[in-house]
PDB file of N, CA and C in Angstrom:
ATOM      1  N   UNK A   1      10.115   2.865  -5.987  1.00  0.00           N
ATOM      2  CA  UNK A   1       8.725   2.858  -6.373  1.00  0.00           C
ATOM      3  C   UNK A   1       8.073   1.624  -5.754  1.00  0.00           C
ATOM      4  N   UNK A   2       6.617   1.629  -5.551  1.00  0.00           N
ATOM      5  CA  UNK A   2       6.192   0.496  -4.332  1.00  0.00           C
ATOM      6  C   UNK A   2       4.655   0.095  -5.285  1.00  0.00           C
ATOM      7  N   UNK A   3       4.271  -0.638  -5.465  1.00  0.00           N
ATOM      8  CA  UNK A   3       3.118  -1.273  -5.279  1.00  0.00           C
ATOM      9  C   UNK A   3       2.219  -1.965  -4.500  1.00  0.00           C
ATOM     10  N   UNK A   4       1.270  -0.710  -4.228  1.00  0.00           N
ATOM     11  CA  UNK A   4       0.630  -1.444  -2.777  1.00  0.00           C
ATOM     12  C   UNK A   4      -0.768  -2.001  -3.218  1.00  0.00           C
ATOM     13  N   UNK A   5      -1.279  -3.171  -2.884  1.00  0.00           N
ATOM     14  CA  UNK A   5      -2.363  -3.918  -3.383  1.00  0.00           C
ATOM     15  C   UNK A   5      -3.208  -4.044  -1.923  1.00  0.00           C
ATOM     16  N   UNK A   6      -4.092  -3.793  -1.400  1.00  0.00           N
ATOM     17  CA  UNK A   6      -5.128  -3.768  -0.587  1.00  0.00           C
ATOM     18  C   UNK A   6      -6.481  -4.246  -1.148  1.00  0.00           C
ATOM     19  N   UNK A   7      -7.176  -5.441   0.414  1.00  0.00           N
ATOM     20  CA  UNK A   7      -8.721  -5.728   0.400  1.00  0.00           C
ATOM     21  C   UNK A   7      -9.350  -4.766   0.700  1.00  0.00           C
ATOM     22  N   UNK A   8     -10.470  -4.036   0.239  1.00  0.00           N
ATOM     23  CA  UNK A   8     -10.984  -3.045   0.660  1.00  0.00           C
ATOM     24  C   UNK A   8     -12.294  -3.519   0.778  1.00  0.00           C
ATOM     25  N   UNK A   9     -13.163  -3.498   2.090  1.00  0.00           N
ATOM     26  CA  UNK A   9     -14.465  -4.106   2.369  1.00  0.00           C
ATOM     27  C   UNK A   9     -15.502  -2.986   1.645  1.00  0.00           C
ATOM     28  N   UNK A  10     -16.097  -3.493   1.429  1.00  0.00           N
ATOM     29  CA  UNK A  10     -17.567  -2.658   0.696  1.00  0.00           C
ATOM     30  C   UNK A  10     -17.835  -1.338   1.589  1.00  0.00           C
ATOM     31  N   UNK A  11     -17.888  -1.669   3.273  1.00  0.00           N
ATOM     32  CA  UNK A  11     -18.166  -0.391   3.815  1.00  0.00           C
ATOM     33  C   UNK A  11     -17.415   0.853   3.762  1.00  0.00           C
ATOM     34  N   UNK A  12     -15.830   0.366   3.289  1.00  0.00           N
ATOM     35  CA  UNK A  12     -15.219   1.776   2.993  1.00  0.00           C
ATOM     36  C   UNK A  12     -14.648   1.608   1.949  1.00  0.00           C
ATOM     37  N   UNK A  13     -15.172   1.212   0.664  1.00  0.00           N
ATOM     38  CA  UNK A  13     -14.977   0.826  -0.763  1.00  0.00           C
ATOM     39  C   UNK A  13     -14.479   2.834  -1.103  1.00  0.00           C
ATOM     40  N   UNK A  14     -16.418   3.579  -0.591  1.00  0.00           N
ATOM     41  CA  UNK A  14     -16.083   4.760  -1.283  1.00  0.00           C
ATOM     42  C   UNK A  14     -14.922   5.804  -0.733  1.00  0.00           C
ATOM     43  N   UNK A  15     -15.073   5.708   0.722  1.00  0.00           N
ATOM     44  CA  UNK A  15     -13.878   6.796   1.478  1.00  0.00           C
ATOM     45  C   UNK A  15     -12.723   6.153   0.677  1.00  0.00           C
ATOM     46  N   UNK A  16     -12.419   5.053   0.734  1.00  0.00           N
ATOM     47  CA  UNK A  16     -10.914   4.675   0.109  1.00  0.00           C
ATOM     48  C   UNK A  16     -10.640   5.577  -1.053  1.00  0.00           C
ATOM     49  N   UNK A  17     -11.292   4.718  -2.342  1.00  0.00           N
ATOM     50  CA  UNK A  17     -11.350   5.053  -3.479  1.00  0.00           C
ATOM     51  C   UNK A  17     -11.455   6.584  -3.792  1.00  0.00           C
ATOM     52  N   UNK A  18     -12.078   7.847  -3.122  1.00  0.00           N
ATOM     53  CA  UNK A  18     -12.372   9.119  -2.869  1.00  0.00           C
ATOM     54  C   UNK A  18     -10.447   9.508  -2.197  1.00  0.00           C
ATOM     55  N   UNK A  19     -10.745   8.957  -1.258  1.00  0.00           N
ATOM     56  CA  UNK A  19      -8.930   9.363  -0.474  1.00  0.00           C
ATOM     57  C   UNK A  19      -7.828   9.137  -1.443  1.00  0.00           C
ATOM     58  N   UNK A  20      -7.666   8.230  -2.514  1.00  0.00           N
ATOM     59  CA  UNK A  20      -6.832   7.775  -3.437  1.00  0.00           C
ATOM     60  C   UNK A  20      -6.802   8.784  -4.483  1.00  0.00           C
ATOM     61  N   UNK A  21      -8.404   9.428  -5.097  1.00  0.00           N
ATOM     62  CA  UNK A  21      -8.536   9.850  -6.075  1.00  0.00           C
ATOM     63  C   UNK A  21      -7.965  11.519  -5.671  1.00  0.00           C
ATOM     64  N   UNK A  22      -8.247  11.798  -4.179  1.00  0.00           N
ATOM     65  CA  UNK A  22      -8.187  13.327  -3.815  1.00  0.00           C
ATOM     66  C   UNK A  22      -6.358  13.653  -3.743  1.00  0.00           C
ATOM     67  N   UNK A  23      -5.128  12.562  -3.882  1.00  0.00           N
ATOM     68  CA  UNK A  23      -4.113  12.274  -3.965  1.00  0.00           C
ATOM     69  C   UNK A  23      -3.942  12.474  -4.889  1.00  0.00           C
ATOM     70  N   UNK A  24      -4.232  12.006  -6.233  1.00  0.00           N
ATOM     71  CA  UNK A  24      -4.085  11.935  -7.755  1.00  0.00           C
ATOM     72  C   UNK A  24      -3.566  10.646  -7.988  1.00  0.00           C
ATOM     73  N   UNK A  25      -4.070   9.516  -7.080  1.00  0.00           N
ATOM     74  CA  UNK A  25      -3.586   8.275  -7.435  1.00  0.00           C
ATOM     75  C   UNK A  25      -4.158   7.095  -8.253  1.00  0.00           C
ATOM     76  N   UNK A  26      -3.700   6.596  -9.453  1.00  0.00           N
ATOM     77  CA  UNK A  26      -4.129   5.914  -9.972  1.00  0.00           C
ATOM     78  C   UNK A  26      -4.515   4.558  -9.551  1.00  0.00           C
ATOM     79  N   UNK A  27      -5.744   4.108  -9.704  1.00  0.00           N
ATOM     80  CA  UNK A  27      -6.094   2.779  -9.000  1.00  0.00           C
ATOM     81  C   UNK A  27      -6.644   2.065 -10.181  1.00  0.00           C
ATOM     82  N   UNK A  28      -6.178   0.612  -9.778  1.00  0.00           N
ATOM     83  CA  UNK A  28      -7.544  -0.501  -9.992  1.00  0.00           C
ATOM     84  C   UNK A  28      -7.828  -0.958  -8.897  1.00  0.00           C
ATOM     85  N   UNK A  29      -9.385  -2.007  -9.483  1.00  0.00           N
ATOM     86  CA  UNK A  29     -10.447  -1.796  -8.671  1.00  0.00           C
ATOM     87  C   UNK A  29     -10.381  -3.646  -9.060  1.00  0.00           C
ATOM     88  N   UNK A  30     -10.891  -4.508  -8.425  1.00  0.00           N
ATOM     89  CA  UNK A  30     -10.511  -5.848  -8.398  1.00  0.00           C
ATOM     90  C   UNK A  30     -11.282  -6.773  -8.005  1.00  0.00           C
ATOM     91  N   UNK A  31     -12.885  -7.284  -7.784  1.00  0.00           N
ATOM     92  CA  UNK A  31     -13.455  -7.949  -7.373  1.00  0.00           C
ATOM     93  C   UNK A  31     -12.809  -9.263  -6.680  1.00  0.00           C
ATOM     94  N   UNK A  32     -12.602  -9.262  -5.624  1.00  0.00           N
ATOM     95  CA  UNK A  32     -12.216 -10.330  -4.615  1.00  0.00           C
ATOM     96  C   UNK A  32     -12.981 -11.769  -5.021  1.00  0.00           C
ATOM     97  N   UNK A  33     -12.450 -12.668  -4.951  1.00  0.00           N
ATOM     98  CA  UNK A  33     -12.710 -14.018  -5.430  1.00  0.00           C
ATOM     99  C   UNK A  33     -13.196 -14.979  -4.470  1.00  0.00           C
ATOM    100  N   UNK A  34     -12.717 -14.689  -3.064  1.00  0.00           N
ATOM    101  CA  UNK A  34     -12.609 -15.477  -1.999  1.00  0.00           C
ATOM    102  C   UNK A  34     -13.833 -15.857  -1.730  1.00  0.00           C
ATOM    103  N   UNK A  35     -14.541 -16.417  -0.242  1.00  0.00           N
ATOM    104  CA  UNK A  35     -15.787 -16.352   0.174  1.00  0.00           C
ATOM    105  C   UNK A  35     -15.606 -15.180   1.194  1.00  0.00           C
ATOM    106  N   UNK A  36     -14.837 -14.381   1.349  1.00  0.00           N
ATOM    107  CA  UNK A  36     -14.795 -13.026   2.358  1.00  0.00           C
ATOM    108  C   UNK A  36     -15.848 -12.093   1.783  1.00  0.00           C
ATOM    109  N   UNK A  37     -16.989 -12.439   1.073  1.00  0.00           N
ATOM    110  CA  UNK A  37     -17.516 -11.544   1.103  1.00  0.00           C
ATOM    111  C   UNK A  37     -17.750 -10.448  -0.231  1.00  0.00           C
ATOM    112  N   UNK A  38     -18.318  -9.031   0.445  1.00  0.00           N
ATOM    113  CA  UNK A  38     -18.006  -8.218  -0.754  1.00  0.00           C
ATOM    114  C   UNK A  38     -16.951  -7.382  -0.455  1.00  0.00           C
ATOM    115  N   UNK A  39     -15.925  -7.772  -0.930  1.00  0.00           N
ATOM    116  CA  UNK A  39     -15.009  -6.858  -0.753  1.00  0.00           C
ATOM    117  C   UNK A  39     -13.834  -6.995  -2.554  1.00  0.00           C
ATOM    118  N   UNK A  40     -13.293  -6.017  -2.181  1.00  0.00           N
ATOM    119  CA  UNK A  40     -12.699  -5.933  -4.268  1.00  0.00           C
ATOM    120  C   UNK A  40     -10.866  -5.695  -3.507  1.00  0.00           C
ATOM    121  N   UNK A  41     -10.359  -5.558  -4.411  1.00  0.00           N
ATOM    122  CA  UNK A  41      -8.884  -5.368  -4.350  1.00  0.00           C
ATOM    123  C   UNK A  41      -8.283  -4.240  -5.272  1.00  0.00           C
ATOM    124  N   UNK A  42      -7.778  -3.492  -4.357  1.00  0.00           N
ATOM    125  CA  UNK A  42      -7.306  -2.353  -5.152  1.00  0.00           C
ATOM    126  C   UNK A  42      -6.163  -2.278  -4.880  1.00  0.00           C
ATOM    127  N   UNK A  43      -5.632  -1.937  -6.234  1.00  0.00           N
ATOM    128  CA  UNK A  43      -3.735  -1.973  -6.490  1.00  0.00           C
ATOM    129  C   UNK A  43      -3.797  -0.347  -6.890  1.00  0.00           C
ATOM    130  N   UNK A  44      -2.632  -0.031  -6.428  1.00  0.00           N
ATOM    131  CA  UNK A  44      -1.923   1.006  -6.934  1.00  0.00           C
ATOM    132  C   UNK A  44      -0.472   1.193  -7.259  1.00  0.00           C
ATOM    133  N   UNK A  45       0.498   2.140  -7.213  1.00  0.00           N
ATOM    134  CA  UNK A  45       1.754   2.531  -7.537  1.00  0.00           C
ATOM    135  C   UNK A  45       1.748   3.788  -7.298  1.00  0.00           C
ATOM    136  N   UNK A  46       2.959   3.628  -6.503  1.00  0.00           N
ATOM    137  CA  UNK A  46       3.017   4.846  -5.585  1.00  0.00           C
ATOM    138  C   UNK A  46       4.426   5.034  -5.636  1.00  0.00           C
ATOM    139  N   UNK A  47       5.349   6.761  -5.734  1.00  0.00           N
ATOM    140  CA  UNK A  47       6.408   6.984  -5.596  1.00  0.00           C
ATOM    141  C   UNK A  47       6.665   6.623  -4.109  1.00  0.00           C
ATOM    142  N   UNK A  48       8.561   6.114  -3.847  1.00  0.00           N
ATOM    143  CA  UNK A  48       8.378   5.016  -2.588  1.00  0.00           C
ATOM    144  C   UNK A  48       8.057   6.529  -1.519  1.00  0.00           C
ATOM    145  N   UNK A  49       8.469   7.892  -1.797  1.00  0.00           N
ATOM    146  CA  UNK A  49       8.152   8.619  -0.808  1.00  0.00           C
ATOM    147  C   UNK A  49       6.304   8.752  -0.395  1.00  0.00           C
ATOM    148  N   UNK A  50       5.829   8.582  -0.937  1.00  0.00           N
ATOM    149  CA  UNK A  50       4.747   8.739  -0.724  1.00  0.00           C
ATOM    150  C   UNK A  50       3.650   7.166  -0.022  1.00  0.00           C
ATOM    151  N   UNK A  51       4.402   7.124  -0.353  1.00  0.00           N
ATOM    152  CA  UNK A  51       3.447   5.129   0.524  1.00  0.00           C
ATOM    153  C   UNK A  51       2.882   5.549   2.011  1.00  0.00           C
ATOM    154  N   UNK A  52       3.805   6.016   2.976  1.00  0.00           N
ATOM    155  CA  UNK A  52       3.578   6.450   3.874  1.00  0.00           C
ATOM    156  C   UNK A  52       2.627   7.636   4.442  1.00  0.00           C
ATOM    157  N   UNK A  53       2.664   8.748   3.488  1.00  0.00           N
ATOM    158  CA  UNK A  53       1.025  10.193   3.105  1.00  0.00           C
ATOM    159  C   UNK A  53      -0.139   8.750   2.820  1.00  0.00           C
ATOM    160  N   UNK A  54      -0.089   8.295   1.947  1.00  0.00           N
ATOM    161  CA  UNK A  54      -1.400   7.915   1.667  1.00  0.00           C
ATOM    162  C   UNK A  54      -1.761   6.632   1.798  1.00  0.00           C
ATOM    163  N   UNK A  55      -1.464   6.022   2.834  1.00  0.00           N
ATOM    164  CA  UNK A  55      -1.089   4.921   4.039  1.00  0.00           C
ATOM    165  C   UNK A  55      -2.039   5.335   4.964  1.00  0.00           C
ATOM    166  N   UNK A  56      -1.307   6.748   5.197  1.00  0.00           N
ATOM    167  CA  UNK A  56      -2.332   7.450   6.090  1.00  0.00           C
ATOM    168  C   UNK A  56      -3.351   7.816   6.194  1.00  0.00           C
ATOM    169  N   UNK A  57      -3.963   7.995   4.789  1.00  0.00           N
ATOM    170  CA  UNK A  57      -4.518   8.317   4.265  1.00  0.00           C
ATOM    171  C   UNK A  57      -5.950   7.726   4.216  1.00  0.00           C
ATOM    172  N   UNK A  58      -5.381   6.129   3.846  1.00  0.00           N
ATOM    173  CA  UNK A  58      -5.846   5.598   3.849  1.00  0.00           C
ATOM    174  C   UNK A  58      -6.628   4.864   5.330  1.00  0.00           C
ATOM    175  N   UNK A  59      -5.653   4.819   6.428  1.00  0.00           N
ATOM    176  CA  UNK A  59      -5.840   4.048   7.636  1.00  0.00           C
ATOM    177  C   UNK A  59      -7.294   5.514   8.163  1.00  0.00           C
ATOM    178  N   UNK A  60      -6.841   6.926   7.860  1.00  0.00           N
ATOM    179  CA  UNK A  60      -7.964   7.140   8.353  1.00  0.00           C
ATOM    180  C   UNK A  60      -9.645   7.056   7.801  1.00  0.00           C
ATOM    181  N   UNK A  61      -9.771   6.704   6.576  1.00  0.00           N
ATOM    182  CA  UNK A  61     -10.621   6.144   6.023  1.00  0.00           C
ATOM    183  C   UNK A  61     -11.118   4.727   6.704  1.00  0.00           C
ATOM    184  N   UNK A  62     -10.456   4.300   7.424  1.00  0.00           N
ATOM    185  CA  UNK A  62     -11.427   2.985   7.869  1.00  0.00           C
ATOM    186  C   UNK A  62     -10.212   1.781   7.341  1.00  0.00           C
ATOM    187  N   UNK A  63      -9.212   1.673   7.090  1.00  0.00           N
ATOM    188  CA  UNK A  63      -7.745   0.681   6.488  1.00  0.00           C
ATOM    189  C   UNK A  63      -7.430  -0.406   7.897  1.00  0.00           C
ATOM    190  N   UNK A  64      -8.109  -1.844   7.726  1.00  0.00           N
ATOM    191  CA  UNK A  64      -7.874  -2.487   8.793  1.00  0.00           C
ATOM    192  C   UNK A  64      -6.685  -3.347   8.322  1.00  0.00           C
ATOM    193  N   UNK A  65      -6.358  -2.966   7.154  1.00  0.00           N
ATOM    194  CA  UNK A  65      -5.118  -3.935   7.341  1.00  0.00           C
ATOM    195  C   UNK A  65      -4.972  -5.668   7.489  1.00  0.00           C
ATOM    196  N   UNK A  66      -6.121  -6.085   6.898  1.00  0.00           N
ATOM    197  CA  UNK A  66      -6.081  -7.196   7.479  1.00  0.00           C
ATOM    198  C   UNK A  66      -5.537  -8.139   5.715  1.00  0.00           C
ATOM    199  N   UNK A  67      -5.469  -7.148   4.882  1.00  0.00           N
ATOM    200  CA  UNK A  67      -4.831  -7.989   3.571  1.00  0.00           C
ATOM    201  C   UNK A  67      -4.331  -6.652   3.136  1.00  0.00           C
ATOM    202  N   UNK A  68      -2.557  -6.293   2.800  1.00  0.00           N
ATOM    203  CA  UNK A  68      -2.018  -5.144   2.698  1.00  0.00           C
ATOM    204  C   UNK A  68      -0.785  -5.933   1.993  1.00  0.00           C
ATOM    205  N   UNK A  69      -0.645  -5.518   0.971  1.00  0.00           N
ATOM    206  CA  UNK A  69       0.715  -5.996   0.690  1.00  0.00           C
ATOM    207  C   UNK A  69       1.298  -5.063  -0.452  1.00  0.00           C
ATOM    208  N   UNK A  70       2.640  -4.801  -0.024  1.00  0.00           N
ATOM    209  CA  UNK A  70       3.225  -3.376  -0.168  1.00  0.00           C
ATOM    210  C   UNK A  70       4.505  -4.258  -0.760  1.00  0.00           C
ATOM    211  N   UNK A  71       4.629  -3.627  -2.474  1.00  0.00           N
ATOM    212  CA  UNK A  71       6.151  -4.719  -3.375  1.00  0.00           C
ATOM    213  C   UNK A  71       7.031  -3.619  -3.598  1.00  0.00           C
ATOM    214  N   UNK A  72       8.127  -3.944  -4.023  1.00  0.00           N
ATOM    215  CA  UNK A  72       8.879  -3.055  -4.840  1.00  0.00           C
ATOM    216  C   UNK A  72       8.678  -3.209  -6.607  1.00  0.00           C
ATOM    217  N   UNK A  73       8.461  -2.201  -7.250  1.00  0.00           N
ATOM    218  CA  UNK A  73       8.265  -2.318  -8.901  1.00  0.00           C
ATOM    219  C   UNK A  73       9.288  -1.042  -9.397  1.00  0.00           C
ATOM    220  N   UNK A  74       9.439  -1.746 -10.865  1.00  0.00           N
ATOM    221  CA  UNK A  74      10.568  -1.378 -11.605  1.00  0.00           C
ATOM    222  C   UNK A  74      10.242  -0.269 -11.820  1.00  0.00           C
ATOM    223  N   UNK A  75       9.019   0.077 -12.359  1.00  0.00           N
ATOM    224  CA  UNK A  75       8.408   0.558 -13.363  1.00  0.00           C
ATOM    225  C   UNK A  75       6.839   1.247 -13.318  1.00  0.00           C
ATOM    226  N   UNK A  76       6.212   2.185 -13.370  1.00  0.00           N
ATOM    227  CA  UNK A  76       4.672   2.212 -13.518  1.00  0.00           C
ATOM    228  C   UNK A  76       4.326   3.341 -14.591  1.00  0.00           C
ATOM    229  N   UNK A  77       3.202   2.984 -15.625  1.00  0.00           N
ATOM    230  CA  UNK A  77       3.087   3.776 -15.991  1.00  0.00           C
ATOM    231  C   UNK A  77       1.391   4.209 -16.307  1.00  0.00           C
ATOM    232  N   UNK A  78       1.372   5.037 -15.525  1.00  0.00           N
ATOM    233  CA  UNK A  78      -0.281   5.708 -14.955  1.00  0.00           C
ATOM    234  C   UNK A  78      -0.696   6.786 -15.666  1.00  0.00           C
ATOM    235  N   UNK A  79      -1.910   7.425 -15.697  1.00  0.00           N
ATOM    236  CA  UNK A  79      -2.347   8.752 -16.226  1.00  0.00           C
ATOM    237  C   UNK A  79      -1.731   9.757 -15.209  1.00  0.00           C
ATOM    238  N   UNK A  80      -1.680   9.677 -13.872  1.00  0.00           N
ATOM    239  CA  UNK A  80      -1.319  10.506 -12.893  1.00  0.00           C
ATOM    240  C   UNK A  80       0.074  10.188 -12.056  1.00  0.00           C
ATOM    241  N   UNK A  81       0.914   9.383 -12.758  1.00  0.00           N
ATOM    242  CA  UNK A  81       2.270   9.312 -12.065  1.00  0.00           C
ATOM    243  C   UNK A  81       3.021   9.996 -11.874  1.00  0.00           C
ATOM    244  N   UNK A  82       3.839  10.728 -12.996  1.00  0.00           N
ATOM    245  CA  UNK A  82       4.583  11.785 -12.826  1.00  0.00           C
ATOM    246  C   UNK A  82       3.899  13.200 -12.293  1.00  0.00           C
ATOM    247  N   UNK A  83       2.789  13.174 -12.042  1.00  0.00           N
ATOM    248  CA  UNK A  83       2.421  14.468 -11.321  1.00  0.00           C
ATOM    249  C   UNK A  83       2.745  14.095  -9.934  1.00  0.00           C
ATOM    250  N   UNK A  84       2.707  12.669  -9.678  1.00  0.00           N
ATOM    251  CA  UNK A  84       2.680  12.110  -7.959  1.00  0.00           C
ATOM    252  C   UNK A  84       4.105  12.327  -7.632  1.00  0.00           C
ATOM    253  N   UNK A  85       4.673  11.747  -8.392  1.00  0.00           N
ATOM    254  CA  UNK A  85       6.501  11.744  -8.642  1.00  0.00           C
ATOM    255  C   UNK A  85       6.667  12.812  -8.174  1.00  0.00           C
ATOM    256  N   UNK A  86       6.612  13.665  -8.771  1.00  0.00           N
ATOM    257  CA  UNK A  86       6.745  15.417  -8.847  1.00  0.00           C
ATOM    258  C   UNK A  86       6.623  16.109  -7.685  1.00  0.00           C
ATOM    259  N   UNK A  87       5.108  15.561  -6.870  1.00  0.00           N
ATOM    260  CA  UNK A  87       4.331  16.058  -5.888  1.00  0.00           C
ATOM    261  C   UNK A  87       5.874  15.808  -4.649  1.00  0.00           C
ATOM    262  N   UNK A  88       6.141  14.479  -4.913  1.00  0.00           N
ATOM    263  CA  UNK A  88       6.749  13.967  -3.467  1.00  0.00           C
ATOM    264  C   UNK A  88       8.220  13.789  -3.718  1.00  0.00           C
ATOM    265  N   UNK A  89       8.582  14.114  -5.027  1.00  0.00           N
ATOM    266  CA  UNK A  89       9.934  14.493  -5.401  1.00  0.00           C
ATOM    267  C   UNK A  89      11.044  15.140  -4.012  1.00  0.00           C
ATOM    268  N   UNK A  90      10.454  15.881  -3.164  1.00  0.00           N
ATOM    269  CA  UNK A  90      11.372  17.350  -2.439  1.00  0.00           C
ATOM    270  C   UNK A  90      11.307  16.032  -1.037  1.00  0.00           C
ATOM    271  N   UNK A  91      10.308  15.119  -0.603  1.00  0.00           N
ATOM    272  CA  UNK A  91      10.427  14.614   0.465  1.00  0.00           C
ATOM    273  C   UNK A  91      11.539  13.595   0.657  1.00  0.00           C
ATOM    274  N   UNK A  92      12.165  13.170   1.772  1.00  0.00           N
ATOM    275  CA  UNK A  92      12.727  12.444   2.469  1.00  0.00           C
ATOM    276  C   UNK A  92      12.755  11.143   2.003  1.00  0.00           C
ATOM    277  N   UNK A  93      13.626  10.094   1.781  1.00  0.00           N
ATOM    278  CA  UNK A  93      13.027   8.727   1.673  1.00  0.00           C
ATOM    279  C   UNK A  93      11.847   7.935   2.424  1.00  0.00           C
ATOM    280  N   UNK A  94      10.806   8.285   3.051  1.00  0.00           N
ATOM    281  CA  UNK A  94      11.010   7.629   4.321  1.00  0.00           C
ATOM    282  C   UNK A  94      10.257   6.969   3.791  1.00  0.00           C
ATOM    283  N   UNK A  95       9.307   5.483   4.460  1.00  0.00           N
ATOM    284  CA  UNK A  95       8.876   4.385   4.501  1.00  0.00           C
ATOM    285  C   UNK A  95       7.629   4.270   5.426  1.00  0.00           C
ATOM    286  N   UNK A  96       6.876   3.774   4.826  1.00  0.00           N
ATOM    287  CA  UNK A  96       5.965   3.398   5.973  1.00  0.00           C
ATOM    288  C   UNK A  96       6.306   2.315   6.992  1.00  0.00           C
ATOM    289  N   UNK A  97       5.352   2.570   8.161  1.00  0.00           N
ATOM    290  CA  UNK A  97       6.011   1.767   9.595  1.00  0.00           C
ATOM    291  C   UNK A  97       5.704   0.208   9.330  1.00  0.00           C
ATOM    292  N   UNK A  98       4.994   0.044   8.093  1.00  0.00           N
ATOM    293  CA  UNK A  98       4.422  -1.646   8.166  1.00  0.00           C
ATOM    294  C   UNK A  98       5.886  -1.983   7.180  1.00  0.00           C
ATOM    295  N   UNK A  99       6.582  -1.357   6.424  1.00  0.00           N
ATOM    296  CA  UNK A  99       7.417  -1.593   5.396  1.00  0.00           C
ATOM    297  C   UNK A  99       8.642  -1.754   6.918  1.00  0.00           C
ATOM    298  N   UNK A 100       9.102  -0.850   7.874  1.00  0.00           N
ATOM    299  CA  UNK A 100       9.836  -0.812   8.105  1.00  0.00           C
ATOM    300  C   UNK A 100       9.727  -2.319   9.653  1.00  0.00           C
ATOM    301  N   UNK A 101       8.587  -2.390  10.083  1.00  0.00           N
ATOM    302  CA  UNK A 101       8.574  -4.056  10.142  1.00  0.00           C
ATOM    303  C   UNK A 101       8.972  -4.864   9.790  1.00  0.00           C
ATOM    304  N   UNK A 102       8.527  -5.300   8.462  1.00  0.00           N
ATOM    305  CA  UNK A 102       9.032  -6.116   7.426  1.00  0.00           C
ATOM    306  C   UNK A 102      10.515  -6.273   7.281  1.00  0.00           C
ATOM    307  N   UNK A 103      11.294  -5.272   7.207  1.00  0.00           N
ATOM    308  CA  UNK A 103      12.822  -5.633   7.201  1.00  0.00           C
ATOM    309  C   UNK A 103      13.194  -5.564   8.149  1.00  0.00           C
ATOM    310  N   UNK A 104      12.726  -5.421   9.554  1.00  0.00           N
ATOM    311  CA  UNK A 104      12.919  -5.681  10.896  1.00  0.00           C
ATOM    312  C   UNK A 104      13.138  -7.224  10.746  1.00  0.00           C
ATOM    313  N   UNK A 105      11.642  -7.521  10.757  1.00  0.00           N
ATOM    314  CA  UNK A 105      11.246  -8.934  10.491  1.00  0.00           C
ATOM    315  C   UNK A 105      12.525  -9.866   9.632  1.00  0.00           C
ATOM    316  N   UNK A 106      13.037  -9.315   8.404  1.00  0.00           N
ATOM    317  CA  UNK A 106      13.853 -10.126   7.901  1.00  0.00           C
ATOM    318  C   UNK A 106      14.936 -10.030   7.846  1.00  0.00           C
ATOM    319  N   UNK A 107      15.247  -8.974   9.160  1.00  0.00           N
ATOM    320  CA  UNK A 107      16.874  -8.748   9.809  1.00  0.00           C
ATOM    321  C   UNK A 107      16.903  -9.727  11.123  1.00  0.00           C
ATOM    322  N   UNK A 108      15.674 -10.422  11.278  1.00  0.00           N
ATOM    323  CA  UNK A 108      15.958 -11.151  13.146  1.00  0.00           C
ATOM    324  C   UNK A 108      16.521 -12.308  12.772  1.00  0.00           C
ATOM    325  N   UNK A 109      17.482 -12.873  13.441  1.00  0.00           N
ATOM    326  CA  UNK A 109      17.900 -13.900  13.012  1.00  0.00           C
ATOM    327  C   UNK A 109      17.422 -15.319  13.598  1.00  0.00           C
ATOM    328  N   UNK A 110      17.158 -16.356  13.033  1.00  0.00           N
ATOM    329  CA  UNK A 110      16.355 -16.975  13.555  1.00  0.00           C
ATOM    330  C   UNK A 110      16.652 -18.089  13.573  1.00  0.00           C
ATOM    331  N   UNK A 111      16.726 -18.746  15.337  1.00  0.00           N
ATOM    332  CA  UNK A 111      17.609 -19.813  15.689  1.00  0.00           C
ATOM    333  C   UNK A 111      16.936 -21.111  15.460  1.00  0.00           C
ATOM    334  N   UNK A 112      18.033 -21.479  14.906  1.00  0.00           N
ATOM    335  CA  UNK A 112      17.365 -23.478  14.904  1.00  0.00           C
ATOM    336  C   UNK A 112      17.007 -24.100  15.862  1.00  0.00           C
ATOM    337  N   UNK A 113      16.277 -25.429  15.943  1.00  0.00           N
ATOM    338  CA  UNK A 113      16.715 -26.063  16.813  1.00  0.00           C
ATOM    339  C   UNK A 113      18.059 -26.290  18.131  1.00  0.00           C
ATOM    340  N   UNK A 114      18.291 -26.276  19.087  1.00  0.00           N
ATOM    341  CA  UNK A 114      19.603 -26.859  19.520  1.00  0.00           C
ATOM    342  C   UNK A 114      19.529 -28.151  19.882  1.00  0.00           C
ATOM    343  N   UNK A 115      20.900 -28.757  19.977  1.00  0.00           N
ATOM    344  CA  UNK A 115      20.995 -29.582  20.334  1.00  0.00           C
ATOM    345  C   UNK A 115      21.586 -30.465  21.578  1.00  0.00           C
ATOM    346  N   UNK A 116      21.368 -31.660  22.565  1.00  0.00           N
ATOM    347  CA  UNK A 116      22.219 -31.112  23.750  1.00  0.00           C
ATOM    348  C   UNK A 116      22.995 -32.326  23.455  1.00  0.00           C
TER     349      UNK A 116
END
C-alpha cells in the first residue's frame, strides 16, 4: 500500500482532483504554506497496484512532478478503499517508473573519496 502526497498548482487543482475522484480515490486537499504560491497538497492512499493507473492519470492532467512523494503505509482507512483494493486486486505488482528510480537510486553504490 503507498501513500502518494503531491503539490498541485491551482491551474490543474480541478483536472487533478476530477481524475482522482473518476478513480474512486480518496483525497485530502492541503493548502500549501510555502511562498510557491497558490498551490494546496493533496495526499492520497492507493493499493501499491494501482499507483502506477493513476500516476497516469494524473501526469495526463497536467502532473509536473516537481513535489511528488510516493511512501509505503501500513494501513489506510478511506470511504472508497476497499472498492480500489478490489478494483486492482487481479493486477500484477507493478510500480510506478518514479518508484522504480528510487530503488535504482538506492541500489548504486556510492564511492568515497580515494585516496593516493
Amino acid at each position: 500500500m503507498r501513500l502518494v502526497r503531491v503539490l498541485v498548482d491551482e491551474e490543474h487543482r480541478e483536472e487533478w482532483l476530477e481524475a482522482l475522484s473518476d478513480r474512486g480515490v480518496d483525497y485530502v486537499v492541503t493548502k500549501e504554506g510555502s511562498d510557491d504560491g497558490d498551490a494546496v497538497l493533496v495526499e492520497f492512499p492507493l493499493p501499491t497496484q494501482a499507483v502506477e493507473v493513476v500516476m497516469d492519470d494524473l501526469r495526463d492532467a497536467g502532473l509536473n512532478e516537481d513535489y511528488t512523494v510516493i511512501t509505503s503505509v501500513e494501513t489506510a482507512t478511506t470511504k472508497n478503499f476497499s472498492e480500489l483494493r478490489e478494483e486492482f486486486a487481479d493486477e500484477d505488482d507493478s510500480i510506478d517508473h518514479a518508484e522504480i528510480r528510487a530503488r535504482a537510486d538506492g541500489m548504486t553504490r556510492i564511492r568515497g573519496p580515494t585516496t593516493d
